[in-house]
Protein backbone atom coordinates (compact mmCIF):
# COMPACT_ATOMS: atom_id res chain seq x y z
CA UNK A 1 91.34 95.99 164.65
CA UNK A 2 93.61 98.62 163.40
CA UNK A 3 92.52 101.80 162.59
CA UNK A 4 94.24 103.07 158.92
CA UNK A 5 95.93 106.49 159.25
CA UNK A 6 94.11 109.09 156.71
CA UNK A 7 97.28 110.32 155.34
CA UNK A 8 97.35 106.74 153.93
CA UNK A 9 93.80 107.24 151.98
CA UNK A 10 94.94 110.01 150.72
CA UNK A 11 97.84 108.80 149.16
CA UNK A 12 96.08 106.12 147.76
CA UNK A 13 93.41 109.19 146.38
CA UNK A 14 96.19 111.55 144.95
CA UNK A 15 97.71 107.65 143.36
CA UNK A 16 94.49 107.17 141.51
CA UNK A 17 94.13 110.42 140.45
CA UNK A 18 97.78 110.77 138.90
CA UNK A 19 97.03 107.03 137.27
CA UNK A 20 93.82 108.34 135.38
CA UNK A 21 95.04 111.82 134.37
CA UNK A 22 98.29 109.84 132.78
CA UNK A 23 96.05 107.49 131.24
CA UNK A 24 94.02 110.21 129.97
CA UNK A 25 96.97 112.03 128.52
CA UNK A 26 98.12 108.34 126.76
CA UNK A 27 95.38 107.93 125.12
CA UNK A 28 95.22 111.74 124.13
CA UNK A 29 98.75 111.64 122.40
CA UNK A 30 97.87 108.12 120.72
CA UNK A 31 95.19 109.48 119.18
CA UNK A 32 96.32 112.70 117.65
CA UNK A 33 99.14 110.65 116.57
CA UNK A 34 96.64 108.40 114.74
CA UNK A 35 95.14 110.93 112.98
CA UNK A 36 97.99 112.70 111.70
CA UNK A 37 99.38 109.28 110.40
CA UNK A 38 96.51 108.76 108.64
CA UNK A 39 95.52 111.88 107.55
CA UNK A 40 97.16 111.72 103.99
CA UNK A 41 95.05 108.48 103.20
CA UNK A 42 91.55 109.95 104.51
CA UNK A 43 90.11 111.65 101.26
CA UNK A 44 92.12 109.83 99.29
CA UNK A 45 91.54 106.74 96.53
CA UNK A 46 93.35 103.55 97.99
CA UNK A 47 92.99 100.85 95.79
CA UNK A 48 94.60 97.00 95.57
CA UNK A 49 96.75 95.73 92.74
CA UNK A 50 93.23 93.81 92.20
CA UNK A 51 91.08 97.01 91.61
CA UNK A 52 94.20 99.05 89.61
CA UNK A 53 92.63 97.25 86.18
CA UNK A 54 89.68 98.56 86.60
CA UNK A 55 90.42 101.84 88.41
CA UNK A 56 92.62 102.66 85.06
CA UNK A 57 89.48 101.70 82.68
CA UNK A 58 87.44 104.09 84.37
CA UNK A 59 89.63 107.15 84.62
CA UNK A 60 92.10 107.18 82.29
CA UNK A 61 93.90 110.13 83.24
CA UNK A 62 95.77 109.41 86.64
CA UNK A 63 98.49 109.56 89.46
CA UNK A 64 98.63 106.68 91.38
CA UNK A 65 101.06 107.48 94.48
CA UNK A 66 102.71 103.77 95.51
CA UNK A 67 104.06 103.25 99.30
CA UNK A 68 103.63 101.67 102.09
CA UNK A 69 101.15 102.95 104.28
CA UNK A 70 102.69 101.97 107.45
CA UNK A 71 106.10 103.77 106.86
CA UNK A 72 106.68 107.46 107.63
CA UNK A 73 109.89 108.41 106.23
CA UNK A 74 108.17 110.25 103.68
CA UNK A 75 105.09 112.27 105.46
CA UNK A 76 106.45 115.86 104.69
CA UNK A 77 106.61 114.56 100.99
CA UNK A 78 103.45 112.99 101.19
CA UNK A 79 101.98 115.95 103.15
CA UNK A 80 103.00 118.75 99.86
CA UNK A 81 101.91 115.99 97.46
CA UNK A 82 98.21 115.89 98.72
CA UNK A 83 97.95 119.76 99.68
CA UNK A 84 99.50 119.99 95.64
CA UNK A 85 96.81 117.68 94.69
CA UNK A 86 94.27 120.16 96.49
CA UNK A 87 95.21 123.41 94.67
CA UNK A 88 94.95 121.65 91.33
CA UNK A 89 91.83 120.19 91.83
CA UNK A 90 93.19 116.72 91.08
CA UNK A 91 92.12 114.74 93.91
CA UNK A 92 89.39 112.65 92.03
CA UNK A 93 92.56 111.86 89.65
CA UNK A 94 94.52 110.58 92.34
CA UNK A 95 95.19 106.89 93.95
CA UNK A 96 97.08 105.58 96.42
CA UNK A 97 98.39 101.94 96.22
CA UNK A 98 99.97 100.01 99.65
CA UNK A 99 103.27 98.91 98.60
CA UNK A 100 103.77 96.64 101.58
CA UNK A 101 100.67 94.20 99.35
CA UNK A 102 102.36 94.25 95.98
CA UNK A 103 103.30 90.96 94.76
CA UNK A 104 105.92 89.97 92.26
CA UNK A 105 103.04 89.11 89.62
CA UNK A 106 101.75 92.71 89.71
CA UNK A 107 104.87 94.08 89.12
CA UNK A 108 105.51 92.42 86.41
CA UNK A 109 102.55 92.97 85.15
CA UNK A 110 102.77 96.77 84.98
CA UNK A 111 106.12 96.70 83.62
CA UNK A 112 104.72 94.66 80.85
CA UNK A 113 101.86 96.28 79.71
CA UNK A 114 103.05 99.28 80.53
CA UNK A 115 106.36 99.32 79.40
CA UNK A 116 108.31 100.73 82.64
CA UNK A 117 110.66 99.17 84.86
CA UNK A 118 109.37 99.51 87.99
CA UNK A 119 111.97 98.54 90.89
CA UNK A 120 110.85 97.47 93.94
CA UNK A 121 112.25 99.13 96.28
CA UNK A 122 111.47 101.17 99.76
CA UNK A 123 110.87 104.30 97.75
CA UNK A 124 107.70 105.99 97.05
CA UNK A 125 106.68 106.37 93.08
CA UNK A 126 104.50 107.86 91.50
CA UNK A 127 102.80 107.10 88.39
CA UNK A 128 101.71 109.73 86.12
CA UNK A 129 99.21 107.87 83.54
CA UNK A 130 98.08 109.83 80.71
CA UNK A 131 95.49 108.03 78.29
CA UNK A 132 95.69 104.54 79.71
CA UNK A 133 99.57 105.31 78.85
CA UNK A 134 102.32 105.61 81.38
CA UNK A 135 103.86 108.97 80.98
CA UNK A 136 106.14 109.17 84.43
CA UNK A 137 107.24 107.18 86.80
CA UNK A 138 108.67 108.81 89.60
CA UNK A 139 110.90 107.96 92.39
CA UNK A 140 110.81 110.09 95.42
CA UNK A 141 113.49 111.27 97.88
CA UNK A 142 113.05 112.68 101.28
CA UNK A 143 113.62 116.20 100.18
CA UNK A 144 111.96 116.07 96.41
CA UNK A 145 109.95 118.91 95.62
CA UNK A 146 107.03 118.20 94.09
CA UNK A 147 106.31 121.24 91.88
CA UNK A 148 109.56 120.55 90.36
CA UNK A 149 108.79 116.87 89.92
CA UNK A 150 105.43 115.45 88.43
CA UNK A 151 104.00 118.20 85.44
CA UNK A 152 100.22 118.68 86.82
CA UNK A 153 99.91 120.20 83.40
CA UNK A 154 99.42 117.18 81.33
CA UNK A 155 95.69 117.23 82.87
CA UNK A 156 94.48 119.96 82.32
């Protein structure tokens, strides 16, 4: 039988090694990645277009933010909005609704009863709802500044 050089073990060693520390470093950067995706919708209402009746019966003074969730185009906007949200103590006030699960029927039905025309498009809005009342519907650009755009004002 053949004896195996050691050089050849220790390639094989120094192989392994490289293969878990890569792994390990994978996984790291997956992760963090992860979290900052989803660290706008931690903390943060997220209802259906089934719960929005009764989420608007119970508080009747709202913003309901409306994207979808899996896009990031947006995440510097989305980032100001929430850290907005946090120095006006409205975060109880706020709601997020997935875009990507709104059907046709929903739509229609919020443009009935509450008299907007809301276009479905790949956008974020936001609705500012005042007294069971639509007040503002916004649509958002990249570079929109939020101060400038929705008037926090109207709750307190």
């Amino acid at each position: 039988m053949k004896d195996i050089p050691r050089k050849n073990y220790i390639y094989v060693l120094v192989l392994v090694i490289c293969t878990v520390i890569l792994t390990l470093i994978i996984c790291n950067i997956y992760t963090n990645k992860k979290k900052d995706e989803s660290e706008f919708y931690k903390g943060v209402n997220s209802i259906t277009s089934d719960e929005f009746k009764d989420f608007v019966t119970e508080k009747s003074d709202l913003i309901i933010y409306i994207y979808d969730k899996n896009s990031d185009k947006y995440e510097l906007v989305e980032k100001r909005l929430l850290n907005l949200l946090s120095e006006k103590n409205l975060n109880d006030r706020f709601a997020y609704l997935d875009k990507s699960y709104l059907t046709d029927d929903f739509i229609d039905y919020l443009n009935k009863n509450y008299s907007i025309d809301l276009v479905y498009d790949d956008k974020p809005i936001i609705l500012v709802i005042l007294e069971n009342n639509v007040l503002n519907v916004i649509s958002l650009e990249e570079d929109t500044d939020i101060n400038n755009v929705v008037d926090f004002g109207v709750f307190e």
